[in-house]
C-alpha atoms as a PDB file:
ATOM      1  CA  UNK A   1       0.000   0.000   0.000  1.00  0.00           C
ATOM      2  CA  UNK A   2       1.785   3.583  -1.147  1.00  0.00           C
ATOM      3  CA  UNK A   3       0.856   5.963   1.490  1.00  0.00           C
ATOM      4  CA  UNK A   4       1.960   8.903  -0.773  1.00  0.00           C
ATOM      5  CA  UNK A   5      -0.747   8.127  -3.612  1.00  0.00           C
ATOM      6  CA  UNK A   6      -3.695   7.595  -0.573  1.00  0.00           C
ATOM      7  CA  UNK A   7      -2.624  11.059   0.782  1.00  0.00           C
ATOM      8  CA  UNK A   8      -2.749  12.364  -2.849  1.00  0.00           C
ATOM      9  CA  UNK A   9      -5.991  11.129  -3.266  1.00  0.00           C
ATOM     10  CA  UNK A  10      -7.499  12.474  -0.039  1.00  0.00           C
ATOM     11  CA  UNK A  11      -8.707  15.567  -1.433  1.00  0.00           C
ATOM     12  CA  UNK A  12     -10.858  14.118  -3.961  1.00  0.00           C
ATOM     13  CA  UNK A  13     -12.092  11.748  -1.580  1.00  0.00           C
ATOM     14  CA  UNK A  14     -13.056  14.889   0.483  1.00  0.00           C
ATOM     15  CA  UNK A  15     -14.771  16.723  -1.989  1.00  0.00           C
ATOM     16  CA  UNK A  16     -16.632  13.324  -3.561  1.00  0.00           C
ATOM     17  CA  UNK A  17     -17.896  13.076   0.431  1.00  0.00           C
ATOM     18  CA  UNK A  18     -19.518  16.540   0.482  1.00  0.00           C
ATOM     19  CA  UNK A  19     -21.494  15.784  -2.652  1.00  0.00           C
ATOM     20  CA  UNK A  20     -22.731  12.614  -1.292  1.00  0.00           C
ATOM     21  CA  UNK A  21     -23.297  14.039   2.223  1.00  0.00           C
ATOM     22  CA  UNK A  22     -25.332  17.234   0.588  1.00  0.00           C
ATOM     23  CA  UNK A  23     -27.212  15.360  -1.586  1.00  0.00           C
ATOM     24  CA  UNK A  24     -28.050  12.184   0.851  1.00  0.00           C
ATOM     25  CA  UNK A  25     -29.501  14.646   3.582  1.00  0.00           C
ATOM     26  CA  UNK A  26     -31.656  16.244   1.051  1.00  0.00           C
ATOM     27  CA  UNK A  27     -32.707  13.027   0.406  1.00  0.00           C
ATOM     28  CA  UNK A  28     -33.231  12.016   3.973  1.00  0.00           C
ATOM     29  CA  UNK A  29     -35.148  15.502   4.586  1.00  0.00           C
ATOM     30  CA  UNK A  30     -37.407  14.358   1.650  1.00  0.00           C
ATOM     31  CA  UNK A  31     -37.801  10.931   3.115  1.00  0.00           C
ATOM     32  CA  UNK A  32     -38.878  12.553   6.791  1.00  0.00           C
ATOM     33  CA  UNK A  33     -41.444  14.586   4.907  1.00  0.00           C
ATOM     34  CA  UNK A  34     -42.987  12.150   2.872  1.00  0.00           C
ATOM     35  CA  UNK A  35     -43.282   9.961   5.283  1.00  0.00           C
ATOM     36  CA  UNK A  36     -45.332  11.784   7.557  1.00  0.00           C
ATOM     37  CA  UNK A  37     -47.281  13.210   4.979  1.00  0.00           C
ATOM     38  CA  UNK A  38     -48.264   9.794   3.909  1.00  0.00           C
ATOM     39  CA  UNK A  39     -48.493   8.850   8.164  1.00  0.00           C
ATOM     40  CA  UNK A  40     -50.584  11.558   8.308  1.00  0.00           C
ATOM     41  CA  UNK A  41     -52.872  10.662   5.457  1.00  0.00           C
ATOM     42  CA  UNK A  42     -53.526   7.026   6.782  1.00  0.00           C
ATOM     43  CA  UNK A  43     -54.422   8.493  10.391  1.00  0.00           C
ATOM     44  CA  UNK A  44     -56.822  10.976   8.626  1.00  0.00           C
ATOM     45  CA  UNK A  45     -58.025   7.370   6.672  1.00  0.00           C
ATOM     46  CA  UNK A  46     -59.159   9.361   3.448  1.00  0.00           C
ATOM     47  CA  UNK A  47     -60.237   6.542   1.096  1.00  0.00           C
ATOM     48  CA  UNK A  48     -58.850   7.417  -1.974  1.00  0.00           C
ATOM     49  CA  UNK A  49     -55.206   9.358  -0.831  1.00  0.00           C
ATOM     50  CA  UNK A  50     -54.637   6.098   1.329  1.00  0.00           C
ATOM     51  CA  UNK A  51     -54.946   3.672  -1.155  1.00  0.00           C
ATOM     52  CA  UNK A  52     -52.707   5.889  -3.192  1.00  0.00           C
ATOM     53  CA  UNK A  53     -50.047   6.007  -0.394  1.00  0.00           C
ATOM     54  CA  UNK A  54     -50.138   2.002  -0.226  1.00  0.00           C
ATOM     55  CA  UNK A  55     -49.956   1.982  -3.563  1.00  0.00           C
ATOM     56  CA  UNK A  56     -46.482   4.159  -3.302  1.00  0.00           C
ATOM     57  CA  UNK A  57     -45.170   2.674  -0.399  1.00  0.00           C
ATOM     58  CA  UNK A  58     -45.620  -0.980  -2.089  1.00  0.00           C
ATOM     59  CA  UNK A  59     -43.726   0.145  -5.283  1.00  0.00           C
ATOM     60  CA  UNK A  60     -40.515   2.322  -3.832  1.00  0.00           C
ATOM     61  CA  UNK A  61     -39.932  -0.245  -1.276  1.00  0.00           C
ATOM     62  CA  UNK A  62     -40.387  -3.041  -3.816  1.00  0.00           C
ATOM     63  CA  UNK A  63     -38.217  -1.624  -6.505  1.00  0.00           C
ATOM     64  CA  UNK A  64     -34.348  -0.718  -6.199  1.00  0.00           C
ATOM     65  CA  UNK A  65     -33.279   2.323  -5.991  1.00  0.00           C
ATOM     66  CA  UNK A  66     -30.939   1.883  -9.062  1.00  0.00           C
ATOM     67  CA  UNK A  67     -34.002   1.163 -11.092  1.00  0.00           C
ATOM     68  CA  UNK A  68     -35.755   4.332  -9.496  1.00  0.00           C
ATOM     69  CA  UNK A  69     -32.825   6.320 -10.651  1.00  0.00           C
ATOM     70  CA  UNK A  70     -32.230   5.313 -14.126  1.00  0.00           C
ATOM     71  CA  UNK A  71     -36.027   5.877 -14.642  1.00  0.00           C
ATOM     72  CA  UNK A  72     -36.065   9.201 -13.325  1.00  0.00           C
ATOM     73  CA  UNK A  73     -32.804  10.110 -15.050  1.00  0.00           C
ATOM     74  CA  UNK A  74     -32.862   8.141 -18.827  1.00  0.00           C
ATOM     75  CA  UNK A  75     -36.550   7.499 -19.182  1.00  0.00           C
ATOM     76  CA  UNK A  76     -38.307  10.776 -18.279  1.00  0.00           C
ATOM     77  CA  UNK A  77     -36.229  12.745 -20.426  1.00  0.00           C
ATOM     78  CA  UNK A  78     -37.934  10.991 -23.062  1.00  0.00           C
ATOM     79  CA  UNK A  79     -41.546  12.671 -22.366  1.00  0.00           C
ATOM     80  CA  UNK A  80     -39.993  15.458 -21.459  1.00  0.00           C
ATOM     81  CA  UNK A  81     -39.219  15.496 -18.476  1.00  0.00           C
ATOM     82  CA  UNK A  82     -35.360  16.677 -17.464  1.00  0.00           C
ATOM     83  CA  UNK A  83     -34.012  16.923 -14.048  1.00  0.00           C
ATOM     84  CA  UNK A  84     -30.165  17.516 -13.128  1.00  0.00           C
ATOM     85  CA  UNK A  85     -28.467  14.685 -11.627  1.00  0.00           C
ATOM     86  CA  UNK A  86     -28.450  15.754  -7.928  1.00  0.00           C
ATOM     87  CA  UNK A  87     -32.362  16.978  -7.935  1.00  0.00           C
ATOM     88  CA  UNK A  88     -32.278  12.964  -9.207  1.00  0.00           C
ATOM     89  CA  UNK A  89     -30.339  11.904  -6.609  1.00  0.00           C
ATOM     90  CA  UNK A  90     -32.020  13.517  -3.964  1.00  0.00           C
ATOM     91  CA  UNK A  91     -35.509  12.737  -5.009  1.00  0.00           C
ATOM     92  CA  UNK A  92     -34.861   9.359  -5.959  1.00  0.00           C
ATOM     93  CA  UNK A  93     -33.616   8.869  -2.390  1.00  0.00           C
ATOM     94  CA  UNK A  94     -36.405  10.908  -0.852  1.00  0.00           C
ATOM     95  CA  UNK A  95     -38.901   8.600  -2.718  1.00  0.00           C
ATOM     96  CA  UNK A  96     -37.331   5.363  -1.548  1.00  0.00           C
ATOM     97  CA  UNK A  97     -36.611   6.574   2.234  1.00  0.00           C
ATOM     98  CA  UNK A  98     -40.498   8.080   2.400  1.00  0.00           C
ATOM     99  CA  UNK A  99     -41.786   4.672   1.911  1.00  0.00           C
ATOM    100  CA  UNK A 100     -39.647   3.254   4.470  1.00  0.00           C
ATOM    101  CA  UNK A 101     -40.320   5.994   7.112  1.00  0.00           C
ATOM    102  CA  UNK A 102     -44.225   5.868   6.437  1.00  0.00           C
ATOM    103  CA  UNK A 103     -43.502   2.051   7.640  1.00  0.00           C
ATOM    104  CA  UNK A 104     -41.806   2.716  10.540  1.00  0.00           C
ATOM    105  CA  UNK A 105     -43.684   5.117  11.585  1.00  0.00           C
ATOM    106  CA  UNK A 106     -46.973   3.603  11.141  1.00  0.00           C
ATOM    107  CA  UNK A 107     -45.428   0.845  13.263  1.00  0.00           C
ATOM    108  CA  UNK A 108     -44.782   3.228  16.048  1.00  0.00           C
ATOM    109  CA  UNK A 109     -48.116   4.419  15.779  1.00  0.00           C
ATOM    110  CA  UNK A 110     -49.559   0.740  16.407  1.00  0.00           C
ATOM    111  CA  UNK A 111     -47.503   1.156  19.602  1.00  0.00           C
ATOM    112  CA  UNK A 112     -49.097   3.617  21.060  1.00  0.00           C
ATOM    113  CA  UNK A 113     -52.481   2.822  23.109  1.00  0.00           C
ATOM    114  CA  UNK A 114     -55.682   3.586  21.660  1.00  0.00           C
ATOM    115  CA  UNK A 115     -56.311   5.720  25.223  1.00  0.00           C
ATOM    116  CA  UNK A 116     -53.768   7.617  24.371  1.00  0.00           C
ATOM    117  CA  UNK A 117     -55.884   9.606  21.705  1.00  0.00           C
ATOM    118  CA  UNK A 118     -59.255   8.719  23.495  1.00  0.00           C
ATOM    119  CA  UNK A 119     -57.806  10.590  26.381  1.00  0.00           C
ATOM    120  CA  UNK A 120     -56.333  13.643  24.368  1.00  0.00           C
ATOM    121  CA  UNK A 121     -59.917  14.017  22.608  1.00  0.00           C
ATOM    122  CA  UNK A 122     -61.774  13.890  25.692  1.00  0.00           C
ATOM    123  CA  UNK A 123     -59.977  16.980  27.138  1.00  0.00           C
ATOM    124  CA  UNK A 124     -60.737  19.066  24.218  1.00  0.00           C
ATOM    125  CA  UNK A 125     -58.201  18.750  21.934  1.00  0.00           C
ATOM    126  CA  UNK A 126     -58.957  18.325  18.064  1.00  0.00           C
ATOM    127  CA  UNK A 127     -57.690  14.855  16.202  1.00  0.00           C
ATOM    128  CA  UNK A 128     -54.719  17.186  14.492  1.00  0.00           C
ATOM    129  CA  UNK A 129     -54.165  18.563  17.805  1.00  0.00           C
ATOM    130  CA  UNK A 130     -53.941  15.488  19.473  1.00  0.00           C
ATOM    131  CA  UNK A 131     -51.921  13.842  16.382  1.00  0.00           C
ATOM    132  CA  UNK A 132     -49.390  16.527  16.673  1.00  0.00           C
ATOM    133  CA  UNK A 133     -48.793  16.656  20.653  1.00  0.00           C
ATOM    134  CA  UNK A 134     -49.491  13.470  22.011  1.00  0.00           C
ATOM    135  CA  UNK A 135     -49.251  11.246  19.369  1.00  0.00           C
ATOM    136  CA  UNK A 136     -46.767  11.357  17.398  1.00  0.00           C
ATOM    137  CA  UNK A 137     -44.488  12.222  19.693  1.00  0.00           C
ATOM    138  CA  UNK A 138     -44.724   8.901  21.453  1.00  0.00           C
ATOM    139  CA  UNK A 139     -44.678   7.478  17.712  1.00  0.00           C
ATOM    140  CA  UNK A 140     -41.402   9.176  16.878  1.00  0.00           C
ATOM    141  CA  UNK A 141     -40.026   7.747  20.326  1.00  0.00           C
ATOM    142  CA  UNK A 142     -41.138   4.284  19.467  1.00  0.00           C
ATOM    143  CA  UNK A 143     -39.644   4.774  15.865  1.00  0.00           C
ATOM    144  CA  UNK A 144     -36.360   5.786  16.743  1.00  0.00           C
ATOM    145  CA  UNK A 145     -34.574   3.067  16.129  1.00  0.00           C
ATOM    146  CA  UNK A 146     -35.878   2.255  12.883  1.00  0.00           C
ATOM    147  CA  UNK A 147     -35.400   5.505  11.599  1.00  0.00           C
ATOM    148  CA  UNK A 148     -31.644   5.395  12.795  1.00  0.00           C
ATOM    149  CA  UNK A 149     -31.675   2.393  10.429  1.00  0.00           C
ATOM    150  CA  UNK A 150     -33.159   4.224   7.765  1.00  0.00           C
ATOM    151  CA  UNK A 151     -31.157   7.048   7.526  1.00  0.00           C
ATOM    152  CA  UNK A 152     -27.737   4.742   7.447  1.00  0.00           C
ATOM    153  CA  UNK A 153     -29.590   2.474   5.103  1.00  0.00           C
ATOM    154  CA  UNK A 154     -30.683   5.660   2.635  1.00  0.00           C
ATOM    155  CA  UNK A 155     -26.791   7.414   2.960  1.00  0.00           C
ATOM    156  CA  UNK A 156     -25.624   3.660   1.976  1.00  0.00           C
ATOM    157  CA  UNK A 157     -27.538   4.126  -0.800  1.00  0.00           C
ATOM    158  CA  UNK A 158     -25.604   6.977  -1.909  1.00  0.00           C
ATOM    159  CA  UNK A 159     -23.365   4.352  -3.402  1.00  0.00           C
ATOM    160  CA  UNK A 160     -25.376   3.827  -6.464  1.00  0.00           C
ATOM    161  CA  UNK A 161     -25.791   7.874  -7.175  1.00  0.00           C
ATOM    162  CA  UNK A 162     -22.609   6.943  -9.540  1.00  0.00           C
ATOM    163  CA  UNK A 163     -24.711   5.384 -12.218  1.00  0.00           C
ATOM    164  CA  UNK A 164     -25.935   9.143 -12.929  1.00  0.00           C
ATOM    165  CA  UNK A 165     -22.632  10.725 -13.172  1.00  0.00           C
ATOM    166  CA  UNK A 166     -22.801  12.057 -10.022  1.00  0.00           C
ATOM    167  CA  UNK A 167     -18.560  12.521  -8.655  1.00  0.00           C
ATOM    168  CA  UNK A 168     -19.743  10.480  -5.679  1.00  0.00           C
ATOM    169  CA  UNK A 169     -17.379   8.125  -3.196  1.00  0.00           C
ATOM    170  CA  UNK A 170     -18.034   5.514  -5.594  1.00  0.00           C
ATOM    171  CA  UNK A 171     -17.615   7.323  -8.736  1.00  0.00           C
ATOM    172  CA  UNK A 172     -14.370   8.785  -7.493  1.00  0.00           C
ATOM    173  CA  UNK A 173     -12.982   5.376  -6.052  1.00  0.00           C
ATOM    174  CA  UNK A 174     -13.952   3.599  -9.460  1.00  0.00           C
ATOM    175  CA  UNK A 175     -12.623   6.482 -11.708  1.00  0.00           C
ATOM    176  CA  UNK A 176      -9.373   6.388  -9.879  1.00  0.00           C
ATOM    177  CA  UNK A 177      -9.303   2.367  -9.979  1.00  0.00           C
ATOM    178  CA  UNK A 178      -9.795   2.643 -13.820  1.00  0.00           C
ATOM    179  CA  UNK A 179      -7.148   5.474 -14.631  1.00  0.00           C
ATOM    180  CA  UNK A 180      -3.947   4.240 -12.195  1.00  0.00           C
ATOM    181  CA  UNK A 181      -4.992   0.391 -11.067  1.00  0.00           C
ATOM    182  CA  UNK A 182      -4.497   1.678  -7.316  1.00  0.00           C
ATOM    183  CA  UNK A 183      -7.313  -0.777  -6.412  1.00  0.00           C
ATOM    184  CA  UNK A 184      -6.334  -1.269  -2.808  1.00  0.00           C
ATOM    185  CA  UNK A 185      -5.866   2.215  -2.002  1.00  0.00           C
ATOM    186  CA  UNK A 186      -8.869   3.301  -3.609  1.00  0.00           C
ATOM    187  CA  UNK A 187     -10.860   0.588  -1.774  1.00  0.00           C
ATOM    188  CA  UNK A 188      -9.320   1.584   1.535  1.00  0.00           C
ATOM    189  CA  UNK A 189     -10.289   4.916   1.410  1.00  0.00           C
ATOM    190  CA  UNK A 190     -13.807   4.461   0.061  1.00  0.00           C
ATOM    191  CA  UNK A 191     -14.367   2.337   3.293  1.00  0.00           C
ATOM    192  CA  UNK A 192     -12.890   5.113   5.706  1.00  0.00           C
ATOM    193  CA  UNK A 193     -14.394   7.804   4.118  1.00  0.00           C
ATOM    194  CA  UNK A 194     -17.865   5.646   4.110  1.00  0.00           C
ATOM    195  CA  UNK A 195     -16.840   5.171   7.940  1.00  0.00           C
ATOM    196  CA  UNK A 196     -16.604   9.408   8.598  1.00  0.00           C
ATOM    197  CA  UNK A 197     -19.652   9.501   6.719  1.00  0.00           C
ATOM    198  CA  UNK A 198     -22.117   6.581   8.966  1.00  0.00           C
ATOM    199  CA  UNK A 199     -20.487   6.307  12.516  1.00  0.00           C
ATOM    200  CA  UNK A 200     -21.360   9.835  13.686  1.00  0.00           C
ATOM    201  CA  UNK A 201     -25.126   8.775  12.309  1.00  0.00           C
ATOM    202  CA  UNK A 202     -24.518   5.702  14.369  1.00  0.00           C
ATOM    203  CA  UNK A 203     -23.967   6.846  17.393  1.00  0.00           C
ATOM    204  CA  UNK A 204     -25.751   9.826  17.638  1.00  0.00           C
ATOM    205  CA  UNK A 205     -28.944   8.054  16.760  1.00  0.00           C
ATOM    206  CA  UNK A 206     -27.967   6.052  19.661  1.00  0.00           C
ATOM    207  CA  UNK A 207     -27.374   8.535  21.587  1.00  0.00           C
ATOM    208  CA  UNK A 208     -30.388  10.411  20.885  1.00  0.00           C
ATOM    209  CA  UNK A 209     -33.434   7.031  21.580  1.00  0.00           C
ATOM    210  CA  UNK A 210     -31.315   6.835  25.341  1.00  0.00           C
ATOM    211  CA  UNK A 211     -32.231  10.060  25.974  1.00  0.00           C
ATOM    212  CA  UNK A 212     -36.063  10.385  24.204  1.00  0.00           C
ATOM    213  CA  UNK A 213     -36.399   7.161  26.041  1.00  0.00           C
ATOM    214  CA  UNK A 214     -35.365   8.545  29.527  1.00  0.00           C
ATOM    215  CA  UNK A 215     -37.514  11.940  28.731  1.00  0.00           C
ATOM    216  CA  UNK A 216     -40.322   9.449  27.980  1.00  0.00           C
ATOM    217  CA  UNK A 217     -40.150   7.719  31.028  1.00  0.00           C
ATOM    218  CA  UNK A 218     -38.936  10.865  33.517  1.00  0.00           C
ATOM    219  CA  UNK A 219     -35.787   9.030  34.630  1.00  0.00           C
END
């Protein structure tokens, strides 16, 4: 292993990891919205936007995300549609993470006791009142730890934003592979720089369910 060509290469490695992290928290702020849009749609149980919702959540999560992407990016175009790479990346990724969030947070909603809302309706409050302060709060509590997993599982994903020309961590580690054969090198620092990018998620999202779970329970 030349330590000389992985400190050469550091810098492009650095500026391939800011794309990916800028575009894969867009994408995970698109996922957080959509999926409590589509939470929020399935609590208000309005016939036709739920069975739409299914209907999304069934697809995204049943298709890859490579698939999603070179549909959004080669096929669209077609009809008309154009969109730059990164609004692709980002909304490709919001798509897919949406319909994994509106799962786990449904499932954190069948969690929480049906007295729970009974209760909050009883002393006045409206059901979007009672949604919004006593309800999904406990929800997002429950959820934690799945959306901890989704969020690593979604900036994984970033992997795959190469196949739209994006200068990701992949792009750059396979670009570099193909022009000087420094495959081990290359490969190294992909899996550090995938490391900077997932621990801190890691263990903050650990961090963060101990201490919603101690608020929750007043210890």
């Amino acid at each position: 292993m030349d330590i000389e060509v992985i400190r050469s290469y550091i810098p492009l490695y650095r500026d391939a990891l800011l794309l990916t992290l800028r575009i894969g928290w867009q994408g995970v702020l698109w996922a957080f919205v959509i999926g409590l849009v589509c939470t929020l749609i399935r609590q208000l149980r309005i016939p036709v936007l739920r069975q739409l919702v299914t209907v999304y959540v069934e697809l995204f999560r049943n298709t890859p995300l490579l698939v999603q992407l070179f549909f959004m990016y080669f096929a669209l175009p077609k009809i008309g549609i154009r969109i730059s790479a990164e609004v692709c990346g980002s909304l490709g990724l919001g798509l897919l993470g949406g319909a994994y969030m509106a799962e786990t947070f449904r499932s954190g909603l069948d969690n929480i006791a049906p007295i729970q809302e009974e209760s909050a309706l009883s002393l006045g409050m409206s059901y979007l009142q009672a949604f919004r302060y006593v309800i999904l709060p406990q929800a997002v509590t429950a959820s934690m730890p799945g959306i901890v997993a989704n969020v690593i599982f979604l900036l994984k994903e970033t992997s795959v934003f190469s196949v739209i020309s994006l200068m990701d961590l992949m792009f750059t580690a396979k670009d570099l592979i193909g022009m000087y054969a420094k495959t081990i090198e290359c490969l190294t620092l992909l899996v550090v720089f995938y490391l900077i990018m997932l621990l801190p998620v890691s263990l903050l999202g650990s961090l963060l369910e101990r201490r919603m779970r101690r608020a929750e329970f007043g210890n």
